[in-house]
C-alpha atoms as a PDB file:
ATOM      1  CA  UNK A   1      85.105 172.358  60.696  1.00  0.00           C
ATOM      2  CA  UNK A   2      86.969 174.856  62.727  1.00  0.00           C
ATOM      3  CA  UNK A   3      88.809 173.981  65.920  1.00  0.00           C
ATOM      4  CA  UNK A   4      89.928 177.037  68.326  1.00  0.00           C
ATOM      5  CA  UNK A   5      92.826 176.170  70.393  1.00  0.00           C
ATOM      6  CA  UNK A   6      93.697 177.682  73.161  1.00  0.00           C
ATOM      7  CA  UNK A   7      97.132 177.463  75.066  1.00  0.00           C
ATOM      8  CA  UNK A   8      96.928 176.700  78.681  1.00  0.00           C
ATOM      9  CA  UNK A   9      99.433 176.032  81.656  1.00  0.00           C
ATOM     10  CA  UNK A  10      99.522 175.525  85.396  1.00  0.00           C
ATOM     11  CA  UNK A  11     102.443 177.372  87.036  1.00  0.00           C
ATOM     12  CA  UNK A  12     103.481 176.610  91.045  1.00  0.00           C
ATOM     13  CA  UNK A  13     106.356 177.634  93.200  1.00  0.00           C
ATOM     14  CA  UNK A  14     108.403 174.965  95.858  1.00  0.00           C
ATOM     15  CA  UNK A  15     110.668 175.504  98.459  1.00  0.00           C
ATOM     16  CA  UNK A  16     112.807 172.731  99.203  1.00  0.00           C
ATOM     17  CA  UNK A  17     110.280 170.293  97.368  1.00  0.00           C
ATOM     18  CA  UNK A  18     107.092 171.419  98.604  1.00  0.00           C
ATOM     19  CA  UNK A  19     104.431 174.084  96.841  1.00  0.00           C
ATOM     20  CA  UNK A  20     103.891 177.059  98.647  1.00  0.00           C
ATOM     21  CA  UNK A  21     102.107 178.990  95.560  1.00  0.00           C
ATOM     22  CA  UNK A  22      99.901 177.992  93.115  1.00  0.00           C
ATOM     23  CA  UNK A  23      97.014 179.394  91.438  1.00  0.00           C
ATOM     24  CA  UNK A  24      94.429 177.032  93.947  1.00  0.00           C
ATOM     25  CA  UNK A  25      96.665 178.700  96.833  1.00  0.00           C
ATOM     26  CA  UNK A  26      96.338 181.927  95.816  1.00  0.00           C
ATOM     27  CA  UNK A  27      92.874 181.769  95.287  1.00  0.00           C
ATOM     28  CA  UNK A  28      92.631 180.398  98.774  1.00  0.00           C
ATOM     29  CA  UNK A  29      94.179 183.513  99.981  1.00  0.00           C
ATOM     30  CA  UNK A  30      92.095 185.817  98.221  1.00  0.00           C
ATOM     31  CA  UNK A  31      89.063 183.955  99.269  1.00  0.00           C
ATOM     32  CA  UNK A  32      90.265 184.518 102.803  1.00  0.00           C
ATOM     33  CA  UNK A  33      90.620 187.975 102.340  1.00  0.00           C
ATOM     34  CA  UNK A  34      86.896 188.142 100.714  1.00  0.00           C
ATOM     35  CA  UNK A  35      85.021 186.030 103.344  1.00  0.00           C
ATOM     36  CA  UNK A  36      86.853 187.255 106.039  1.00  0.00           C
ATOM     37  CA  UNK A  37      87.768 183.700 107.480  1.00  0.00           C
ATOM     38  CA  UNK A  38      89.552 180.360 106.795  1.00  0.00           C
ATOM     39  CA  UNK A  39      86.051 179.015 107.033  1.00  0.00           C
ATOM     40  CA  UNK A  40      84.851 180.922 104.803  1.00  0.00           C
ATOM     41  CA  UNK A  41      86.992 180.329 102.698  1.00  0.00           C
ATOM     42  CA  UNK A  42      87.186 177.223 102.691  1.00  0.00           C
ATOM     43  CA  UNK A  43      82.977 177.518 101.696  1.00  0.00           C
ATOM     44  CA  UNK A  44      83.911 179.424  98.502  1.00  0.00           C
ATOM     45  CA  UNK A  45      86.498 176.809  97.378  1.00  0.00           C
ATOM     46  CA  UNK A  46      84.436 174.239  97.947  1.00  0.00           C
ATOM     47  CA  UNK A  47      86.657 172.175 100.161  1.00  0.00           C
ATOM     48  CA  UNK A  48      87.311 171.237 103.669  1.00  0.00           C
ATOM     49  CA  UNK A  49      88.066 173.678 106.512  1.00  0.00           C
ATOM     50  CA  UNK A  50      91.323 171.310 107.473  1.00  0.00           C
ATOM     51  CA  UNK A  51      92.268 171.228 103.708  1.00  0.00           C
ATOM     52  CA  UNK A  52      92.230 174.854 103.155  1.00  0.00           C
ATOM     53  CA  UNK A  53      94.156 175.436 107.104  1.00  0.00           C
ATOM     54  CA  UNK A  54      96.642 173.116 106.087  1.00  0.00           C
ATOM     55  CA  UNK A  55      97.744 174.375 102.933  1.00  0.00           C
ATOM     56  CA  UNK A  56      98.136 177.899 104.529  1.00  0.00           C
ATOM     57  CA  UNK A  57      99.909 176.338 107.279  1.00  0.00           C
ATOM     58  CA  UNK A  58     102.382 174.949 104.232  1.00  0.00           C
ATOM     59  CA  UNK A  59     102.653 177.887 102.818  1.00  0.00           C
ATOM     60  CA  UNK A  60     103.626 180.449 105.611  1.00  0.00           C
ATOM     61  CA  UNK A  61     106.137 177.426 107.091  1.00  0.00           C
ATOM     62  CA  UNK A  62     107.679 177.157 103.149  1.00  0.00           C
ATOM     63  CA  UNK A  63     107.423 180.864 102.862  1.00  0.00           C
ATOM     64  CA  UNK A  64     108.694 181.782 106.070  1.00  0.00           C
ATOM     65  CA  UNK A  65     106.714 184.509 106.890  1.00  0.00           C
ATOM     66  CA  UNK A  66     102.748 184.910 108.358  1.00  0.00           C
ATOM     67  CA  UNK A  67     100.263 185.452 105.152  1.00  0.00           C
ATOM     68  CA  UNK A  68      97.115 185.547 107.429  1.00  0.00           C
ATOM     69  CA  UNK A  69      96.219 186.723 110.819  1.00  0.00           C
ATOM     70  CA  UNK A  70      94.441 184.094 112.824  1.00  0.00           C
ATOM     71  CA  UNK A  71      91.442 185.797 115.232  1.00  0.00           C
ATOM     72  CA  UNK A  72      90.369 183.557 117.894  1.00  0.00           C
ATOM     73  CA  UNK A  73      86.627 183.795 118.476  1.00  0.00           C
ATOM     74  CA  UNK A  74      85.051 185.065 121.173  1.00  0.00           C
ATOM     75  CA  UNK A  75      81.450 186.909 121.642  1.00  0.00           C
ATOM     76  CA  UNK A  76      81.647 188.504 117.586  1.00  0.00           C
ATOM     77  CA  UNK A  77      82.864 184.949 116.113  1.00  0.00           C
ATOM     78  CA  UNK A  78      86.639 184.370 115.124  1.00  0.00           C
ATOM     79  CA  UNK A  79      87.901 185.015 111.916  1.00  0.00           C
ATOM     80  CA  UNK A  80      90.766 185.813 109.399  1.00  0.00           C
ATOM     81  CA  UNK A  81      92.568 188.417 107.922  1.00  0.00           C
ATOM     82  CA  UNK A  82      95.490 188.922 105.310  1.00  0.00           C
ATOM     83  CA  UNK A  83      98.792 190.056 106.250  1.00  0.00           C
ATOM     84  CA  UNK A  84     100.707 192.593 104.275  1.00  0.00           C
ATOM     85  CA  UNK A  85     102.974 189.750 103.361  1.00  0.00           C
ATOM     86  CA  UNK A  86      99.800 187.908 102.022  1.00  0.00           C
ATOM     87  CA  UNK A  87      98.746 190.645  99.793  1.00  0.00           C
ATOM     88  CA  UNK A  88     101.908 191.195  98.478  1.00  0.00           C
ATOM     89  CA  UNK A  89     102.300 187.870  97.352  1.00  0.00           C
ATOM     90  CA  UNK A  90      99.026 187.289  95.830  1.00  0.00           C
ATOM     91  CA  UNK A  91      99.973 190.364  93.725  1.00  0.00           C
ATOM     92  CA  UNK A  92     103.480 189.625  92.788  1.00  0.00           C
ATOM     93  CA  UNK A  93     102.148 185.889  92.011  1.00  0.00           C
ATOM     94  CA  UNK A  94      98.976 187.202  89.894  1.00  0.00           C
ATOM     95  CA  UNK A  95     101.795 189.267  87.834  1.00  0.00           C
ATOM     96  CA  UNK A  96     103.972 186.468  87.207  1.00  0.00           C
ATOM     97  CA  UNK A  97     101.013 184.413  85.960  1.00  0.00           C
ATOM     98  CA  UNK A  98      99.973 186.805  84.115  1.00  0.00           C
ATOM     99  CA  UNK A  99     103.363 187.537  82.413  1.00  0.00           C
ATOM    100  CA  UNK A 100     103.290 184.174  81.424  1.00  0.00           C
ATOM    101  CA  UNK A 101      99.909 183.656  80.358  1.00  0.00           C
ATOM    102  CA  UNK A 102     101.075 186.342  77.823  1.00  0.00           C
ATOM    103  CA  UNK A 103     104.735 184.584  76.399  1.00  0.00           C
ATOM    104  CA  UNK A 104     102.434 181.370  76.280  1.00  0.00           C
ATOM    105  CA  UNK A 105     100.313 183.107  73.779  1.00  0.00           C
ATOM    106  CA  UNK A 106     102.624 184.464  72.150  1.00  0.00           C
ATOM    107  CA  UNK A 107     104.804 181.444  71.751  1.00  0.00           C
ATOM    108  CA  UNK A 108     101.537 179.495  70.369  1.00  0.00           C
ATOM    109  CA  UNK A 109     100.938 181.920  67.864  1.00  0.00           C
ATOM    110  CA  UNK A 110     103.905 181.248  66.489  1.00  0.00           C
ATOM    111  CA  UNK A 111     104.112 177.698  66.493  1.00  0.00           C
ATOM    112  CA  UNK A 112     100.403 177.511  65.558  1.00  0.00           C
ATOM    113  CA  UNK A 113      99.668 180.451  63.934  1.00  0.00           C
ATOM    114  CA  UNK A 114     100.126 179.511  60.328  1.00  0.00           C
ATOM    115  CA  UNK A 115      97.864 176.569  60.952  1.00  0.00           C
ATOM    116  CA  UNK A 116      95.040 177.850  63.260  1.00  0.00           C
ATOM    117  CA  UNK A 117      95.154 181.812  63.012  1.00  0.00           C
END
């Protein structure tokens, strides 16, 4: 019988204690900037519109800086859009990850290489 391992890891970032980035979160940004609102958002992930406006409240106030533009509705609806700031760190996250995802497989092929190659 042959078992294929595979190598996997959860990465997050805290400021003074608290996440402010994690994979969920920056999925939750990226969903914002798909659907076009925190409620939408929200939708995709498949969790509640206070859940997903709370944990971008935590992560601008841990960040310090505005990743999404809050429009208030009106006659068109309200909505959401991504800062700069917001894009910028979903990128720079999704390279770290990445990075890692990459010294994580390398590191298991050499610890478990010789045993599962």
């Amino acid at each position: 019988m042959s078992t294929q391992l595979t190598p996997r890891f959860n990465i997050w970032i805290e400021a003074d204690g608290q996440v402010v980035l994690s994979k969920w979160r920056i999925q939750l940004l990226a969903a914002v900037d798909e659907a076009g609102s925190i409620s939408g958002a929200a939708e995709k992930m498949g969790v509640q519109y206070r859940l997903a406006w709370d944990r971008l409240e935590e992560m601008e106030n841990g960040l310090g800086v505005r990743l999404v533009e809050r429009h208030v509705g009106g006659v068109h609806g309200g909505g959401a859009t991504l800062t700069e700031a917001g894009r910028e760190y979903i990128q720079r996250f999704t390279r770290l990850a990445e990075a890692i995802d990459a010294i994580v497989g390398e590191q298991f092929e050499v610890a478990f290489g010789d045993i599962f190659g």
